[in-house]
Protein backbone atom coordinates (compact mmCIF):
# COMPACT_ATOMS: atom_id res chain seq x y z
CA UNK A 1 0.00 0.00 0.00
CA UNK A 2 1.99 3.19 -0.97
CA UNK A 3 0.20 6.77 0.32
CA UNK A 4 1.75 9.79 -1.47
CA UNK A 5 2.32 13.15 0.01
CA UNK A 6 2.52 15.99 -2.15
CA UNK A 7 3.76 20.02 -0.87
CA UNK A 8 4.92 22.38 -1.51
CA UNK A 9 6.56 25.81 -0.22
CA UNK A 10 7.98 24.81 3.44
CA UNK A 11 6.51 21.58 3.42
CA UNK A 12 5.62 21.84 6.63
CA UNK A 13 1.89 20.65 6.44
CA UNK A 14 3.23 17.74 4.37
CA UNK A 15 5.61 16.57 6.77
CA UNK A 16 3.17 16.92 9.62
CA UNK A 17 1.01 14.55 7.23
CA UNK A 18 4.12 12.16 7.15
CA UNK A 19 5.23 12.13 10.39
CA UNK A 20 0.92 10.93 11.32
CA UNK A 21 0.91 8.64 8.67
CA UNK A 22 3.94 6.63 9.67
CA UNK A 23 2.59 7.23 13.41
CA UNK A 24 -0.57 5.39 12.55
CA UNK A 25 0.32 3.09 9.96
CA UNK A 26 3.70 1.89 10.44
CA UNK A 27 4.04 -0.10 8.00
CA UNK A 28 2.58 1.84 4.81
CA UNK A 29 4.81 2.86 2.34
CA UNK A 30 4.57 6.97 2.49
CA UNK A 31 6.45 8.47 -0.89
CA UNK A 32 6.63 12.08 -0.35
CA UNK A 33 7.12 14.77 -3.83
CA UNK A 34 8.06 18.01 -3.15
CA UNK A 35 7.81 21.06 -5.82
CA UNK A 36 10.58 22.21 -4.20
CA UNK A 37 13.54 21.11 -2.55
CA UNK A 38 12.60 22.39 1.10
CA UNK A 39 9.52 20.86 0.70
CA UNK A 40 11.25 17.54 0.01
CA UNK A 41 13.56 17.75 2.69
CA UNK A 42 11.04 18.85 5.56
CA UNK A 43 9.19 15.81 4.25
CA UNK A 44 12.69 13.41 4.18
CA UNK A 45 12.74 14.43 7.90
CA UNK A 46 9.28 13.88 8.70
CA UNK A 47 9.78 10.03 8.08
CA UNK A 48 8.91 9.66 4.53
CA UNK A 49 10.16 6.00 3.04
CA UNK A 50 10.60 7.93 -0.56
CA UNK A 51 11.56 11.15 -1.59
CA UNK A 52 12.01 13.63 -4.89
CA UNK A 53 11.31 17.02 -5.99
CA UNK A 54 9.29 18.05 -9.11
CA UNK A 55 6.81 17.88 -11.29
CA UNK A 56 8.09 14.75 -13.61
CA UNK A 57 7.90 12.79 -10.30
CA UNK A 58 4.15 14.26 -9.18
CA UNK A 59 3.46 12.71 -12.76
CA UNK A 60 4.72 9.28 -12.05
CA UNK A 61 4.00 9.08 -8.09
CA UNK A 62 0.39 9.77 -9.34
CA UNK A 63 -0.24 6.79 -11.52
CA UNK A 64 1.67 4.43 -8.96
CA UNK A 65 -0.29 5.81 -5.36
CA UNK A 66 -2.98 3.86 -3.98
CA UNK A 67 -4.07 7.33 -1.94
CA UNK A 68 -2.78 10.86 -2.36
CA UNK A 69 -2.72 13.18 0.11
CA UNK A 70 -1.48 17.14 0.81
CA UNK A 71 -3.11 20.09 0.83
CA UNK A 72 -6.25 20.84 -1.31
CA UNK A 73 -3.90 22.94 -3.99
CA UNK A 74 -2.47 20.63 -5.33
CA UNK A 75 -5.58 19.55 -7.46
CA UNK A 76 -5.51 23.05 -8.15
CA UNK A 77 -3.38 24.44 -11.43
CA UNK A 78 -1.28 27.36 -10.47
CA UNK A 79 -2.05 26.91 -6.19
CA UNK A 80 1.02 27.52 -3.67
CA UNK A 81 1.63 30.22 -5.14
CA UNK A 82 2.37 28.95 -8.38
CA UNK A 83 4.27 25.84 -7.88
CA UNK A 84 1.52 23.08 -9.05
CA UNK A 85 1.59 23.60 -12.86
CA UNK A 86 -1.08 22.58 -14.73
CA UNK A 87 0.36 18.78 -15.32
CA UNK A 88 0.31 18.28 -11.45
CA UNK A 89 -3.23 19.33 -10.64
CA UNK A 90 -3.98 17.18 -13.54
CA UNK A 91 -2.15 13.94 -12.24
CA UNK A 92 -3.40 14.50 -9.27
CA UNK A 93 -6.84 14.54 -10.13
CA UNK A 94 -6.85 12.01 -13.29
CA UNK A 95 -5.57 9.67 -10.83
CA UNK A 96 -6.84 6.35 -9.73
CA UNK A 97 -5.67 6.70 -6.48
CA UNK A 98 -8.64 7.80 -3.86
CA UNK A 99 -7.74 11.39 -2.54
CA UNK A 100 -7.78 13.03 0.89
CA UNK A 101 -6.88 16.49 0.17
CA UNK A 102 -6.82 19.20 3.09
CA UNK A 103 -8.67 22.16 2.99
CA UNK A 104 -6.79 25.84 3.03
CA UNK A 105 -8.14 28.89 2.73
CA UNK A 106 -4.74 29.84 0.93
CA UNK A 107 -3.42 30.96 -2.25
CA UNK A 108 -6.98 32.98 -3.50
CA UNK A 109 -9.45 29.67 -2.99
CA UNK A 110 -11.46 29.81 0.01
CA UNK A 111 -12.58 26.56 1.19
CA UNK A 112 -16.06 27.14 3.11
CA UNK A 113 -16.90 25.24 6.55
CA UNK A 114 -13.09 25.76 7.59
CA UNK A 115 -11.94 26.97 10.56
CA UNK A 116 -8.63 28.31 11.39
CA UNK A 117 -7.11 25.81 12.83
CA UNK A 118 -5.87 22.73 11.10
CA UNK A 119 -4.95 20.10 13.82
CA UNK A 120 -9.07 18.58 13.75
CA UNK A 121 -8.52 18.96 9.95
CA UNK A 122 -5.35 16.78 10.26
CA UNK A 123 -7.05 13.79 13.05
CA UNK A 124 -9.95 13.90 10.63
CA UNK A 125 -7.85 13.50 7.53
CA UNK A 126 -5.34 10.20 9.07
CA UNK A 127 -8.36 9.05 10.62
CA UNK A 128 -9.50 9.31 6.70
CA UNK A 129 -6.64 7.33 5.55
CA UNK A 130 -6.93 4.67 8.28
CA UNK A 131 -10.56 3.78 6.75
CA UNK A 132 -9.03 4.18 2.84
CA UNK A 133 -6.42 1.63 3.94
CA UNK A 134 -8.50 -0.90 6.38
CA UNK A 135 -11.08 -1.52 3.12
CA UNK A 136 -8.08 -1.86 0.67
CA UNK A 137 -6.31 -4.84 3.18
CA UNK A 138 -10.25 -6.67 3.30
C-alpha cells in the first residue's frame, strides 16, 4: 500500500502529514514529492520511506499511489503560489488513487466550513486514511 504526500513551499503541512501517517500506519509505504527542494527535505525528515522534488515525479508518483494526500492545492493548477503547474493538478486529479486532500483557505481559494485551525482537519484526515487503507487490506 503506498500513500503519497505531495507540498509544496515549506513543506511543513506535508511533513506533519508524514510524520501521522507513519505514526498510525507503520508499516505503509509513504512516498513524499516536493515542488521544491525544502519541501522535500522537511518531508525526508518527517519520516517519509521515498523522496524527490518536481513535477516529472508528481506525474509518475500519481499513476503508482494507492491514496494521495497534501493540501487541497495541489488539485488546483497554479495553487502555492504557483508551484503546481497545470500537469500536477492534472495527475493528481486524473488519478486512480482515492484522494484526501486538506482544505486551506490559501493561495486565493477559500474553502467554506473551515476553521482556522488545522490540527481537527489533520485527526480527521489520518483518521481518513486509516478507513481508505483498512477496506483496501479486506
Amino acid at each position: 500500500m503506498t500513500v503519497l504526500v505531495i507540498d509544496g513551499q515549506g513543506g511543513k503541512l506535508g511533513r506533519t502529514l508524514v510524520e501521522a501517517i507513519k505514526k498510525a500506519f507503520p508499516d505503509v509505504f509513504v512516498w513524499a514529492v516536493g515542488t521544491n527542494s525544502q519541501a522535500s527535505g522537511a518531508m525526508l525528515r518527517g519520516g517519509a520511506d521515498r523522496v524527490a522534488t518536481g513535477e516529472n515525479p508528481v506525474l509518475v508518483a500519481c499513476r503508482k499511489a494507492d491514496i494521495i494526500t497534501g493540501p487541497i492545492g495541489i488539485a488546483m493548477a497554479d495553487a502555492l503560489m504557483g508551484e503546481i503547474s497545470p500537469a500536477m493538478a492534472n495527475a493528481v486529479a486524473q488519478s486512480p488513487a482515492q484522494r484526501v486532500l486538506i482544505p486551506m483557505n490559501l493561495c486565493d481559494t477559500y474553502v467554506a466550513g473551515v476553521a482556522g485551525g488545522s490540527g481537527q482537519i489533520l485527526e480527521d484526515a489520518v483518521a481518513r486514511l486509516g478507513t481508505l487503507l483498512s477496506d483496501r487490506r479486506n
